[in-house]
PDB file of N, CA and C in Angstrom:
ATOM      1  N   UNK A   1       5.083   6.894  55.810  1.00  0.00           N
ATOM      2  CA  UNK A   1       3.709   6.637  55.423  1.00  0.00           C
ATOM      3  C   UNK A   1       2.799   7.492  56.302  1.00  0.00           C
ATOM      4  N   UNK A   2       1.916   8.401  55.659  1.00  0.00           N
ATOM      5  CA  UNK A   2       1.038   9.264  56.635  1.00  0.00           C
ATOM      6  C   UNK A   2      -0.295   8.519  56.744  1.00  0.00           C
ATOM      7  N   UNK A   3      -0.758   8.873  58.019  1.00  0.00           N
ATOM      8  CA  UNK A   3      -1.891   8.247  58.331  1.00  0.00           C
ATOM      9  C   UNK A   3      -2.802   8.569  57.345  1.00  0.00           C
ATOM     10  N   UNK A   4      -3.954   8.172  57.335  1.00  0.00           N
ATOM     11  CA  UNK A   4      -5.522   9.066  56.487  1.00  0.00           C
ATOM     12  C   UNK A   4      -6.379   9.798  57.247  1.00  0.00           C
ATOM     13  N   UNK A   5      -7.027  10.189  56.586  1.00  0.00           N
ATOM     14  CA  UNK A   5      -7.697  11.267  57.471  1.00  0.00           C
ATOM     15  C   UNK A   5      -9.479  10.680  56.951  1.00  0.00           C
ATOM     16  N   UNK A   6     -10.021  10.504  57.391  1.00  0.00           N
ATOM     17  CA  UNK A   6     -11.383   9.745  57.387  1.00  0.00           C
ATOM     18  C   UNK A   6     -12.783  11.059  57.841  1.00  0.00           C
ATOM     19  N   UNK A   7     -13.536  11.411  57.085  1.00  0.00           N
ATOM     20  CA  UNK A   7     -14.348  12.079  57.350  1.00  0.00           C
ATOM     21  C   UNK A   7     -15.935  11.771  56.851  1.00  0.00           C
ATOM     22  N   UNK A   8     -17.273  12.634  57.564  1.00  0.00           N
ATOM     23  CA  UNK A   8     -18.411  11.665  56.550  1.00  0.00           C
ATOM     24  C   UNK A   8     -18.688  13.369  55.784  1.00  0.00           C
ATOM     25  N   UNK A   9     -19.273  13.262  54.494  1.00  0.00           N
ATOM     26  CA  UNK A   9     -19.636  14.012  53.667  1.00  0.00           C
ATOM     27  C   UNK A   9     -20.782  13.494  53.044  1.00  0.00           C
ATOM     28  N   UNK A  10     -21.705  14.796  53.409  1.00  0.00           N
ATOM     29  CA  UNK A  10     -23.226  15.133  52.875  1.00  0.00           C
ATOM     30  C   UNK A  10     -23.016  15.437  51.739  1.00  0.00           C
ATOM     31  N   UNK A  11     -24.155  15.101  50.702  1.00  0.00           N
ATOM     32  CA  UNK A  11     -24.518  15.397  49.594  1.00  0.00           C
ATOM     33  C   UNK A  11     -23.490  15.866  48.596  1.00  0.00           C
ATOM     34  N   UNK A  12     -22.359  14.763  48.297  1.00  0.00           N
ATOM     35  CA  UNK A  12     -21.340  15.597  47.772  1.00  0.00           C
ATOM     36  C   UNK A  12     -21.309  16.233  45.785  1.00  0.00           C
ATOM     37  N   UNK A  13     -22.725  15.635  45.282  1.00  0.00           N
ATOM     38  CA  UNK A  13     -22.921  16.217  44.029  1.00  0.00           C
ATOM     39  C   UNK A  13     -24.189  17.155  44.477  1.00  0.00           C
ATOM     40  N   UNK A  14     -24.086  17.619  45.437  1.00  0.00           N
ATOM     41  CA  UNK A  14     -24.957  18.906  45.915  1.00  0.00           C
ATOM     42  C   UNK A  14     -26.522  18.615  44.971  1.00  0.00           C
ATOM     43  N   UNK A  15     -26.961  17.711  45.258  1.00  0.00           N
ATOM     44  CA  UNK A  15     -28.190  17.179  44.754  1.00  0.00           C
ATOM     45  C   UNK A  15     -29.455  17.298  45.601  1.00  0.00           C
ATOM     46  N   UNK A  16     -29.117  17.489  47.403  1.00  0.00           N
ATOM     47  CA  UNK A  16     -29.868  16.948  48.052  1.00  0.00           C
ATOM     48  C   UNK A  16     -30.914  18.170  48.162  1.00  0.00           C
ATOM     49  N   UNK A  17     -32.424  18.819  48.508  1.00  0.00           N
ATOM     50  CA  UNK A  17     -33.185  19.583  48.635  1.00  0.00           C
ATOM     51  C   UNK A  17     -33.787  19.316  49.788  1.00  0.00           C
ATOM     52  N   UNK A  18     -34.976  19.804  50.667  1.00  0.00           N
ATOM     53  CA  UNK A  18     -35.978  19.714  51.289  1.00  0.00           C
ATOM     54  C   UNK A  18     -36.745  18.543  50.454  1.00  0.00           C
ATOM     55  N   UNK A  19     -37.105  18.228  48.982  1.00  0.00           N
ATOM     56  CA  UNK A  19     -37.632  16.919  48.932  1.00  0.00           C
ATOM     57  C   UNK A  19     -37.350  15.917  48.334  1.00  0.00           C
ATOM     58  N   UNK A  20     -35.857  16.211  48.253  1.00  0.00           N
ATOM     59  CA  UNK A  20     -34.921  15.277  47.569  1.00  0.00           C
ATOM     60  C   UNK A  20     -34.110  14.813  48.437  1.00  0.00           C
ATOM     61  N   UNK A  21     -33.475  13.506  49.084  1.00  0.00           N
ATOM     62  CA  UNK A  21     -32.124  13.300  49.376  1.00  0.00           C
ATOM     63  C   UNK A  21     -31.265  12.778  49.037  1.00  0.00           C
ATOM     64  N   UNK A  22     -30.224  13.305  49.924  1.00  0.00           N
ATOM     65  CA  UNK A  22     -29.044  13.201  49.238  1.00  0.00           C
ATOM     66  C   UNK A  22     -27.758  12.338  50.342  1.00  0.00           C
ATOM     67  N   UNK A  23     -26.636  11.737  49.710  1.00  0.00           N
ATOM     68  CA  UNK A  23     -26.001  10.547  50.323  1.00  0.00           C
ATOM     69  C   UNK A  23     -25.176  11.292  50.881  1.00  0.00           C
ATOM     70  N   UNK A  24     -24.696  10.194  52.159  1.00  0.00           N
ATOM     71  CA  UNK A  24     -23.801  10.409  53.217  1.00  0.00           C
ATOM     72  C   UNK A  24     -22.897   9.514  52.834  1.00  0.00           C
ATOM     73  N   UNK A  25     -21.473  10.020  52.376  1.00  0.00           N
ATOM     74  CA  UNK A  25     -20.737   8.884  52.100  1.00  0.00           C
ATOM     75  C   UNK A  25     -20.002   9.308  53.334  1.00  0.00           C
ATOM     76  N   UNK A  26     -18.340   8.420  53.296  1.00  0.00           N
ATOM     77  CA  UNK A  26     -17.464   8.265  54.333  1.00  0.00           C
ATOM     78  C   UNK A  26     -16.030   8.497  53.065  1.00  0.00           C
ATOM     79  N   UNK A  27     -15.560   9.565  53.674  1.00  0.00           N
ATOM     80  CA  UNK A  27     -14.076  10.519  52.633  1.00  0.00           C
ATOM     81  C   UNK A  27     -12.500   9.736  53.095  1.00  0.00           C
ATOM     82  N   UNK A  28     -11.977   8.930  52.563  1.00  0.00           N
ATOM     83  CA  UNK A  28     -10.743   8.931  53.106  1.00  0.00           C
ATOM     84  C   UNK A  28      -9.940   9.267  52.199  1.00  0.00           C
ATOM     85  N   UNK A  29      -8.963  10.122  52.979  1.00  0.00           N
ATOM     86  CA  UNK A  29      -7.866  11.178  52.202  1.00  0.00           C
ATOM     87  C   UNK A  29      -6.691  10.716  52.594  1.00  0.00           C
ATOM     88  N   UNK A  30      -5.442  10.195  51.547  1.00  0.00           N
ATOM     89  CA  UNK A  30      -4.598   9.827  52.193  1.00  0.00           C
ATOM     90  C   UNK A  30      -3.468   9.543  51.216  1.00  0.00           C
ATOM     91  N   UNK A  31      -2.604  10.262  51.180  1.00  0.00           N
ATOM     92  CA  UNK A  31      -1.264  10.342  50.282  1.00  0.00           C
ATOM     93  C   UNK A  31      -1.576  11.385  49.173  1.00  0.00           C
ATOM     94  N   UNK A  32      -2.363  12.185  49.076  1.00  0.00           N
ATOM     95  CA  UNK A  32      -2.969  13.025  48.107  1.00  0.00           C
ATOM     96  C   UNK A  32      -3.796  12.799  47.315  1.00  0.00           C
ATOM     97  N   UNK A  33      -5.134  11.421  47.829  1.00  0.00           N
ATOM     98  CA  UNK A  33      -5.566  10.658  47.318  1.00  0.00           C
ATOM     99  C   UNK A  33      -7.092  10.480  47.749  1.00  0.00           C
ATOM    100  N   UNK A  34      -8.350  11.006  47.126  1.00  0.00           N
ATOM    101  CA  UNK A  34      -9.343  10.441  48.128  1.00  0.00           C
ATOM    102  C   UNK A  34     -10.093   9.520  47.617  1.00  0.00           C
ATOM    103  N   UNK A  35     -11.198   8.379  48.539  1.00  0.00           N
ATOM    104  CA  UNK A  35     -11.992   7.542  48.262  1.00  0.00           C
ATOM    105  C   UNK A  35     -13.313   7.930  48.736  1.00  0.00           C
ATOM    106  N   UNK A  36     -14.374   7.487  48.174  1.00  0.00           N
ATOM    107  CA  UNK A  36     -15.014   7.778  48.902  1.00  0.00           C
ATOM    108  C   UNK A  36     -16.222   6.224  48.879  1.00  0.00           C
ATOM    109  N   UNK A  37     -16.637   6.340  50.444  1.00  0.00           N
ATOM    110  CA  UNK A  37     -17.985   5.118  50.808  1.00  0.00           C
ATOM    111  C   UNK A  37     -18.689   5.272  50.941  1.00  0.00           C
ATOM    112  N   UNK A  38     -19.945   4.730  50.288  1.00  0.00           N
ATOM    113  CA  UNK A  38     -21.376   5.068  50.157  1.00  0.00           C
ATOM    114  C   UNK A  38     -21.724   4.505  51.058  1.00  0.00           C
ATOM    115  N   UNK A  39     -22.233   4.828  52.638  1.00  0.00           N
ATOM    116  CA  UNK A  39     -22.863   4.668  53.954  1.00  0.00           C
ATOM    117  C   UNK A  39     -24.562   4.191  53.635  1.00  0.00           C
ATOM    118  N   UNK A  40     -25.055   4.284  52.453  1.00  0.00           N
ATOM    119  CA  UNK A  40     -26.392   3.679  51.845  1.00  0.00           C
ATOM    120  C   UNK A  40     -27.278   4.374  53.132  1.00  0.00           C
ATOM    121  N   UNK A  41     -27.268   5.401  53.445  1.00  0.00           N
ATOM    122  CA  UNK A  41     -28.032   6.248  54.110  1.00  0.00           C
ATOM    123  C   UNK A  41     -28.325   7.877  53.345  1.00  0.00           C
ATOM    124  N   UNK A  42     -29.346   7.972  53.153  1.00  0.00           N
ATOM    125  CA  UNK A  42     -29.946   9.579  52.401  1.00  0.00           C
ATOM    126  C   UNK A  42     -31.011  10.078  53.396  1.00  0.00           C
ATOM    127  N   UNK A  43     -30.126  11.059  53.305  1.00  0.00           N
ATOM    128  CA  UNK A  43     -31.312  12.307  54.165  1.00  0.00           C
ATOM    129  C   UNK A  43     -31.133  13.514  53.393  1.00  0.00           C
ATOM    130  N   UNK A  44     -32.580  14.102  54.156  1.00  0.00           N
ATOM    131  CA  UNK A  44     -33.189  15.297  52.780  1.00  0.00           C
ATOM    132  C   UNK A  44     -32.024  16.335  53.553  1.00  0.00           C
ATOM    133  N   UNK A  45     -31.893  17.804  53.007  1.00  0.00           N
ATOM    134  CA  UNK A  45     -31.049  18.667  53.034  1.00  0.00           C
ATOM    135  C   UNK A  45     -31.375  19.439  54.686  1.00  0.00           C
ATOM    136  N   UNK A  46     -32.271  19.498  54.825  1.00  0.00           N
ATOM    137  CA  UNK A  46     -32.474  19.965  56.463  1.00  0.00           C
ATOM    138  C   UNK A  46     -32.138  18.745  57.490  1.00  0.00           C
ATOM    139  N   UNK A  47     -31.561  17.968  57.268  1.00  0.00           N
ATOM    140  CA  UNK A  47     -31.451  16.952  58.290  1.00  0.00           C
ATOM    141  C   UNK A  47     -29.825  16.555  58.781  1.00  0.00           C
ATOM    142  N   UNK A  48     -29.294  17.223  57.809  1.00  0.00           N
ATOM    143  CA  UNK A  48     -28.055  17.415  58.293  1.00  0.00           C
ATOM    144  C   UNK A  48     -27.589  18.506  58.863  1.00  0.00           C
ATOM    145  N   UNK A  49     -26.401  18.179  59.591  1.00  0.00           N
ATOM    146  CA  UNK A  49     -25.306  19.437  60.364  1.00  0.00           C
ATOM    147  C   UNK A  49     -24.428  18.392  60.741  1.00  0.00           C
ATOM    148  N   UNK A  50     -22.675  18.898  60.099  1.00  0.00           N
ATOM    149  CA  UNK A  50     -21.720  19.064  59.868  1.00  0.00           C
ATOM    150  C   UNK A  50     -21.136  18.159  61.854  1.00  0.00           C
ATOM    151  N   UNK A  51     -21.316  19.168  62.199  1.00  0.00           N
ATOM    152  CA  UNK A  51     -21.204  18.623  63.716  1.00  0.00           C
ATOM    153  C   UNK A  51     -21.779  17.616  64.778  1.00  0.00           C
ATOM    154  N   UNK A  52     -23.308  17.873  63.926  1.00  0.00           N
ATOM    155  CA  UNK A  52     -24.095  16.835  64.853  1.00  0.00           C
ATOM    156  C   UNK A  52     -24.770  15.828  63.867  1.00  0.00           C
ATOM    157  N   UNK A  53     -24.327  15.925  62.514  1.00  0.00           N
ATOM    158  CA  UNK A  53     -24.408  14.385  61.643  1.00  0.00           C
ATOM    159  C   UNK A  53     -25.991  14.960  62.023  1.00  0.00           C
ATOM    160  N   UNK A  54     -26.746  13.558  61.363  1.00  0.00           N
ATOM    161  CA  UNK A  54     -28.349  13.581  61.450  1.00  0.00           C
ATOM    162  C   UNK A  54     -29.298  14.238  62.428  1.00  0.00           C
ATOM    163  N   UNK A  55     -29.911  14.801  62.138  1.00  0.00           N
ATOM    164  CA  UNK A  55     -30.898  15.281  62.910  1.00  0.00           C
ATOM    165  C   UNK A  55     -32.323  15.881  62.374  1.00  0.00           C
ATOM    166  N   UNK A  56     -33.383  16.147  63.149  1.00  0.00           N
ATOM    167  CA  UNK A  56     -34.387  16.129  63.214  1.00  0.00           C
ATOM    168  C   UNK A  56     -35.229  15.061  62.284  1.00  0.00           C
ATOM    169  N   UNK A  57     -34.505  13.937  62.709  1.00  0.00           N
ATOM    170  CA  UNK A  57     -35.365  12.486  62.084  1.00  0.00           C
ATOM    171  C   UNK A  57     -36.234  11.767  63.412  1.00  0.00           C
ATOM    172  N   UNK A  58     -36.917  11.078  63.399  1.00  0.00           N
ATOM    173  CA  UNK A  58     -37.025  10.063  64.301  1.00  0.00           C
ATOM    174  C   UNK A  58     -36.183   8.929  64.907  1.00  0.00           C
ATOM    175  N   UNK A  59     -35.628   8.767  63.525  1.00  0.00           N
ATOM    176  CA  UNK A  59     -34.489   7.484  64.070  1.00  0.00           C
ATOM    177  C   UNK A  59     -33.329   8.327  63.463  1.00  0.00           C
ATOM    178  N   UNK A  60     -32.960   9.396  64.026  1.00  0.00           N
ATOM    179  CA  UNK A  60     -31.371  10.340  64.351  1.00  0.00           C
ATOM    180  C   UNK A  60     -30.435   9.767  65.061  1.00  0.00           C
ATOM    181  N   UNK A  61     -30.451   8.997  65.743  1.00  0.00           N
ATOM    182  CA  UNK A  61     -29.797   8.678  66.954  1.00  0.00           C
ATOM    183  C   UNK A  61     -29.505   7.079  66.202  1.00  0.00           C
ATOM    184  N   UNK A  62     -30.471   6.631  65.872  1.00  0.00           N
ATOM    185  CA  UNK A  62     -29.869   4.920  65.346  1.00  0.00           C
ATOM    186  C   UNK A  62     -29.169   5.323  64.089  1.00  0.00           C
ATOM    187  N   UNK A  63     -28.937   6.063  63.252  1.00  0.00           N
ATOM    188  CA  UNK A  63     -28.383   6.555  61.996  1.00  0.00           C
ATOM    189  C   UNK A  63     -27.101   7.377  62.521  1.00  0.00           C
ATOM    190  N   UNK A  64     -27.154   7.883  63.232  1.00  0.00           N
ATOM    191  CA  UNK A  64     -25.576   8.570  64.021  1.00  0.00           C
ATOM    192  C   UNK A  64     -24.873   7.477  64.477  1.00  0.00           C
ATOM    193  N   UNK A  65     -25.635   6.599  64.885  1.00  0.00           N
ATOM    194  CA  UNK A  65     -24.723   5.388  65.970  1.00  0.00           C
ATOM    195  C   UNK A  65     -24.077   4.753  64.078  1.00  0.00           C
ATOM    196  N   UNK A  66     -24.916   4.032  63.323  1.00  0.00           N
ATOM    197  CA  UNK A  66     -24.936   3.251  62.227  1.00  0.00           C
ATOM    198  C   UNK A  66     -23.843   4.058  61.090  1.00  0.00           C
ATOM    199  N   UNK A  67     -23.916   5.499  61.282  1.00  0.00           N
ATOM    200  CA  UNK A  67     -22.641   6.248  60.883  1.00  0.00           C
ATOM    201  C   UNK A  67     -21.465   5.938  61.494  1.00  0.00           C
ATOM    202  N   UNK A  68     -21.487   6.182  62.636  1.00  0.00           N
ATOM    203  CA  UNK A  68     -20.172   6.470  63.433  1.00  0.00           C
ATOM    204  C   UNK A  68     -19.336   4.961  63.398  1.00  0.00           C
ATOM    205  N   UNK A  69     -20.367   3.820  63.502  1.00  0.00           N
ATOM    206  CA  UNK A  69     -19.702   2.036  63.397  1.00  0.00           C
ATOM    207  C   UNK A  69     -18.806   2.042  62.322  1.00  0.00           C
ATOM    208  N   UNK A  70     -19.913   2.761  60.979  1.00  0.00           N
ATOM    209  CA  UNK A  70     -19.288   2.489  59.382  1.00  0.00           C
ATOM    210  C   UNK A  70     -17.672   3.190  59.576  1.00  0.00           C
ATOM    211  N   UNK A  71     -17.517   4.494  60.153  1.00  0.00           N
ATOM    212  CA  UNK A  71     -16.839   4.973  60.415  1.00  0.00           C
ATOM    213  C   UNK A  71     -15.254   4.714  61.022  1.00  0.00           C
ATOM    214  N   UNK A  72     -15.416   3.689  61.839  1.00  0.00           N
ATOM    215  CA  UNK A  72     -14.747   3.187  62.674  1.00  0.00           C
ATOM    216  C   UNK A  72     -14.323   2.012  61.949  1.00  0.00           C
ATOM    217  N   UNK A  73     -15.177   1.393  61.673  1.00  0.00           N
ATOM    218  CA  UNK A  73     -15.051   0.324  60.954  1.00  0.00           C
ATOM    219  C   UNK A  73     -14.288   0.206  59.854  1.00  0.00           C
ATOM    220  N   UNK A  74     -14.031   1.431  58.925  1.00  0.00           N
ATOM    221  CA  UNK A  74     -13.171   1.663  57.903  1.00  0.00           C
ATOM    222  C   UNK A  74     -11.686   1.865  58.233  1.00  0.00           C
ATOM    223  N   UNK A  75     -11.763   2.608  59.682  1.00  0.00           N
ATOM    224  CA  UNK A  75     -10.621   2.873  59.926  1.00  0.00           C
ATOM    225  C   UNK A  75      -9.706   1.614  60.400  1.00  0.00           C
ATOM    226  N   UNK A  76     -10.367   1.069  61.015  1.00  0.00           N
ATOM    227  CA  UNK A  76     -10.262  -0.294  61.692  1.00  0.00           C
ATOM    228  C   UNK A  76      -9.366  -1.248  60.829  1.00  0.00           C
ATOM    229  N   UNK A  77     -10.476  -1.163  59.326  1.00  0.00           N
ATOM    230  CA  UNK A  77      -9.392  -2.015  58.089  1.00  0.00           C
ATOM    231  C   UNK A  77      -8.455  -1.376  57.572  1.00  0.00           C
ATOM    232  N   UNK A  78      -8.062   0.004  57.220  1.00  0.00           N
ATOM    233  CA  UNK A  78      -7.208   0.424  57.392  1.00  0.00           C
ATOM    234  C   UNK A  78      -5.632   0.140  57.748  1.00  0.00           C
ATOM    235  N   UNK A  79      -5.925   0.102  59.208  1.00  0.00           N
ATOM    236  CA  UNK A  79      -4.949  -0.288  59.758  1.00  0.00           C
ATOM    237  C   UNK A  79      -4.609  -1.678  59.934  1.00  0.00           C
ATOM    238  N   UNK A  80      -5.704  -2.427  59.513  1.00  0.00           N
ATOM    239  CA  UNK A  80      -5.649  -3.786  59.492  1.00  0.00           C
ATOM    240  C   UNK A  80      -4.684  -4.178  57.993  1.00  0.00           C
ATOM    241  N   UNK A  81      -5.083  -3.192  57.495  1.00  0.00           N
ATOM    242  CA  UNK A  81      -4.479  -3.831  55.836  1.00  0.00           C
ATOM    243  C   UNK A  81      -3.005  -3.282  55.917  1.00  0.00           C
ATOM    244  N   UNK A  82      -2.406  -2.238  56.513  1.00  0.00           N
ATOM    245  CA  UNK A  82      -1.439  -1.368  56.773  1.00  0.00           C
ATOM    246  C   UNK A  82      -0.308  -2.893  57.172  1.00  0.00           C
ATOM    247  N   UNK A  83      -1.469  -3.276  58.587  1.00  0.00           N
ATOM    248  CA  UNK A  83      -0.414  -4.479  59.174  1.00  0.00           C
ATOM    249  C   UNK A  83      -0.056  -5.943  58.604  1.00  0.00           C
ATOM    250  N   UNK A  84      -1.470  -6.330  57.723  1.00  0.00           N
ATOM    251  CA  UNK A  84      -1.268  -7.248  56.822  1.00  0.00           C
ATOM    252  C   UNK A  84      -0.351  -7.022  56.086  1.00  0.00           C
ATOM    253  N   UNK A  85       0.101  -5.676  55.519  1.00  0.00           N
ATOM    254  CA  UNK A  85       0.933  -5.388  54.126  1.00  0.00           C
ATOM    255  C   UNK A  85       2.208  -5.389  54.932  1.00  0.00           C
ATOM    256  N   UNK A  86       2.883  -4.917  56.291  1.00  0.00           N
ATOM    257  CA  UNK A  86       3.730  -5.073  56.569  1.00  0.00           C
ATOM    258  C   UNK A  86       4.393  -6.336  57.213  1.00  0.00           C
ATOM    259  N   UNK A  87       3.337  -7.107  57.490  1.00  0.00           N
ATOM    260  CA  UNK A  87       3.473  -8.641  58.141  1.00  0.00           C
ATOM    261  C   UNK A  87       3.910  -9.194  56.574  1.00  0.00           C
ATOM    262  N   UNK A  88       3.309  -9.063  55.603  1.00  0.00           N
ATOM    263  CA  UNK A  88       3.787  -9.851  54.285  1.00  0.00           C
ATOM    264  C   UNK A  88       4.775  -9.459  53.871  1.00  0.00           C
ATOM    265  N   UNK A  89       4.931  -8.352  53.514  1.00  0.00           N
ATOM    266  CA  UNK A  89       6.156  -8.126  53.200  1.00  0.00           C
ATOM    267  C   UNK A  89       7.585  -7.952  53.960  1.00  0.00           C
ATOM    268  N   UNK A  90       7.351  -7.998  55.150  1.00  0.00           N
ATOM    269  CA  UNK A  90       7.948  -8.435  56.478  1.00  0.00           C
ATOM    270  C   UNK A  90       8.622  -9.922  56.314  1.00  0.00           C
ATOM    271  N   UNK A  91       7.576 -11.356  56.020  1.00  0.00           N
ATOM    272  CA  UNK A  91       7.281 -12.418  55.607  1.00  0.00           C
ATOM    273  C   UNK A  91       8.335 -12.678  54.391  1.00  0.00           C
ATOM    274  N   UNK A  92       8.039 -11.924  53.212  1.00  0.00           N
ATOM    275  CA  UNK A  92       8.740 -12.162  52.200  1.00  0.00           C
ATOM    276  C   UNK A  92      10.292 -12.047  51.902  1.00  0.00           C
ATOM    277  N   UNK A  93      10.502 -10.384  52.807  1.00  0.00           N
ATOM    278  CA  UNK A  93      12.163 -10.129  53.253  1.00  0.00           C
ATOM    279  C   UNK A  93      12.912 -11.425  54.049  1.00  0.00           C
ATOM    280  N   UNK A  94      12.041 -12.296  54.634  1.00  0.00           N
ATOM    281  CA  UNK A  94      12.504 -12.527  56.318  1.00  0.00           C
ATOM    282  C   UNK A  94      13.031 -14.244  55.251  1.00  0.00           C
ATOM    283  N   UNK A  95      12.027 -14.484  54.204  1.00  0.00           N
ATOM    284  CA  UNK A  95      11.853 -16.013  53.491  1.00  0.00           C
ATOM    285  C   UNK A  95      13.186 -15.599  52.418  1.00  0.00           C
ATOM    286  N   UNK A  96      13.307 -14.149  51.571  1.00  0.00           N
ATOM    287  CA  UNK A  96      14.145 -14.009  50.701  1.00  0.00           C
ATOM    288  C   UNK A  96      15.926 -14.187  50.964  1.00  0.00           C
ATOM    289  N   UNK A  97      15.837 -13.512  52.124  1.00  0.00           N
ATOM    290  CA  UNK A  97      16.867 -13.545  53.208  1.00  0.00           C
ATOM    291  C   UNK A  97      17.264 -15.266  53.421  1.00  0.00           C
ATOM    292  N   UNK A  98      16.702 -15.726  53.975  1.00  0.00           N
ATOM    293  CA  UNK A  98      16.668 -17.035  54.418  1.00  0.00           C
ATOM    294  C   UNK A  98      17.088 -17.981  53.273  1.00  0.00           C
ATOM    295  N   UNK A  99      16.582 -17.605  52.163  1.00  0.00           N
ATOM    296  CA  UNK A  99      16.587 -18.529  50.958  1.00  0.00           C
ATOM    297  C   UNK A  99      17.871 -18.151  50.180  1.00  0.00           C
ATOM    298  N   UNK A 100      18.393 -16.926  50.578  1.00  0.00           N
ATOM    299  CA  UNK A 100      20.039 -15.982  50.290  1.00  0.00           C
ATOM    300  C   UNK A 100      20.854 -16.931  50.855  1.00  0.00           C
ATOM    301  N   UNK A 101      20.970 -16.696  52.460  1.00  0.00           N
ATOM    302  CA  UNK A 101      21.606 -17.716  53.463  1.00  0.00           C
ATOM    303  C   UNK A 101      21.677 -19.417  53.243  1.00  0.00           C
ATOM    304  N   UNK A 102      20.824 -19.606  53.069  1.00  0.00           N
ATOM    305  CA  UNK A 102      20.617 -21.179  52.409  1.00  0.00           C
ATOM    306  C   UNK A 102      21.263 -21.469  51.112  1.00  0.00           C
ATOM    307  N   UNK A 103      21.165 -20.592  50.406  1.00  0.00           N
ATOM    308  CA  UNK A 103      22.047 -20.953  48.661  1.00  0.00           C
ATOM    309  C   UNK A 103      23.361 -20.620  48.768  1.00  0.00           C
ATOM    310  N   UNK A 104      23.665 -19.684  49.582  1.00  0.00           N
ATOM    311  CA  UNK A 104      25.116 -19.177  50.116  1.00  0.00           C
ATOM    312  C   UNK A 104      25.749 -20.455  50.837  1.00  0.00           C
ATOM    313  N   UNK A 105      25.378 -21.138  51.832  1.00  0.00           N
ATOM    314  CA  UNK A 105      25.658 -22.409  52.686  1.00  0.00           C
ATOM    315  C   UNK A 105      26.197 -23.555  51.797  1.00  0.00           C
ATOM    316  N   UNK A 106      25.047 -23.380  51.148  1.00  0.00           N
ATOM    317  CA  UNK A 106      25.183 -24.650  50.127  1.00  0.00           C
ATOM    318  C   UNK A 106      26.525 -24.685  49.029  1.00  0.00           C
ATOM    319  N   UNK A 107      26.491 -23.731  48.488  1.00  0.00           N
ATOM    320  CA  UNK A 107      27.661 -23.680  47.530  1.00  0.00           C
ATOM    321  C   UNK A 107      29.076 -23.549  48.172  1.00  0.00           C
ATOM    322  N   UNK A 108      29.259 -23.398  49.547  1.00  0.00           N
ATOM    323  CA  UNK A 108      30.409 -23.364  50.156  1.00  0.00           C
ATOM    324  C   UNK A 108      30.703 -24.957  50.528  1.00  0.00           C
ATOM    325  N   UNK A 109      29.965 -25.687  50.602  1.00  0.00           N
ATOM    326  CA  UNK A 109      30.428 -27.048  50.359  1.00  0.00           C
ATOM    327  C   UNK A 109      30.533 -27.539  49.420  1.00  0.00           C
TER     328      UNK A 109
END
């Protein structure tokens, strides 16, 4: 199972202008597969860069932080759901097994 690869992407129907903006979603790529999350943040086309996410806003810095959480935060479930899916089905081998052993027991008496 390969990890994902999680990235944020500006304006990805290339919509955004100087007086139009355009959305910052959050890209996860993963098995040859992408999703993408609408971060419900738009900024006009000069306010982005690739490296330094938002800028020349006033509130740049609370919108980088409010990116980077969403960010984390996805990844976070991710791996949360990764471990849920292997704890259950972990769960289900461990009960199927058990319930093998038990019907096996039984019929030998």
């Amino acid at each position: 199972m390969k990890y994902p690869t999680i990235r944020l992407l500006f304006d990805k129907k290339k919509l955004a202008t100087k007086e139009k903006k355009g959305l910052i979603q959050i890209e996860i790529l993963c098995n040859r597969t992408r999703k993408y999350i609408s971060t419900g943040i738009k900024v006009y086309a000069g306010q982005w860069k690739d490296a330094k996410m938002v800028i020349a806003r006033h509130d740049a810095e609370e919108l980088n932080t409010i990116l980077i959480l969403n960010r984390y935060h996805n990844i976070f479930l991710i791996h949360l759901n990764r471990v849920i899916f292997l704890t259950v089905s972990r769960f289900k081998d461990n009960l199927f097994n058990s319930a093998i052993k038990c019907l096996s027991t039984s019929h030998k008496e």
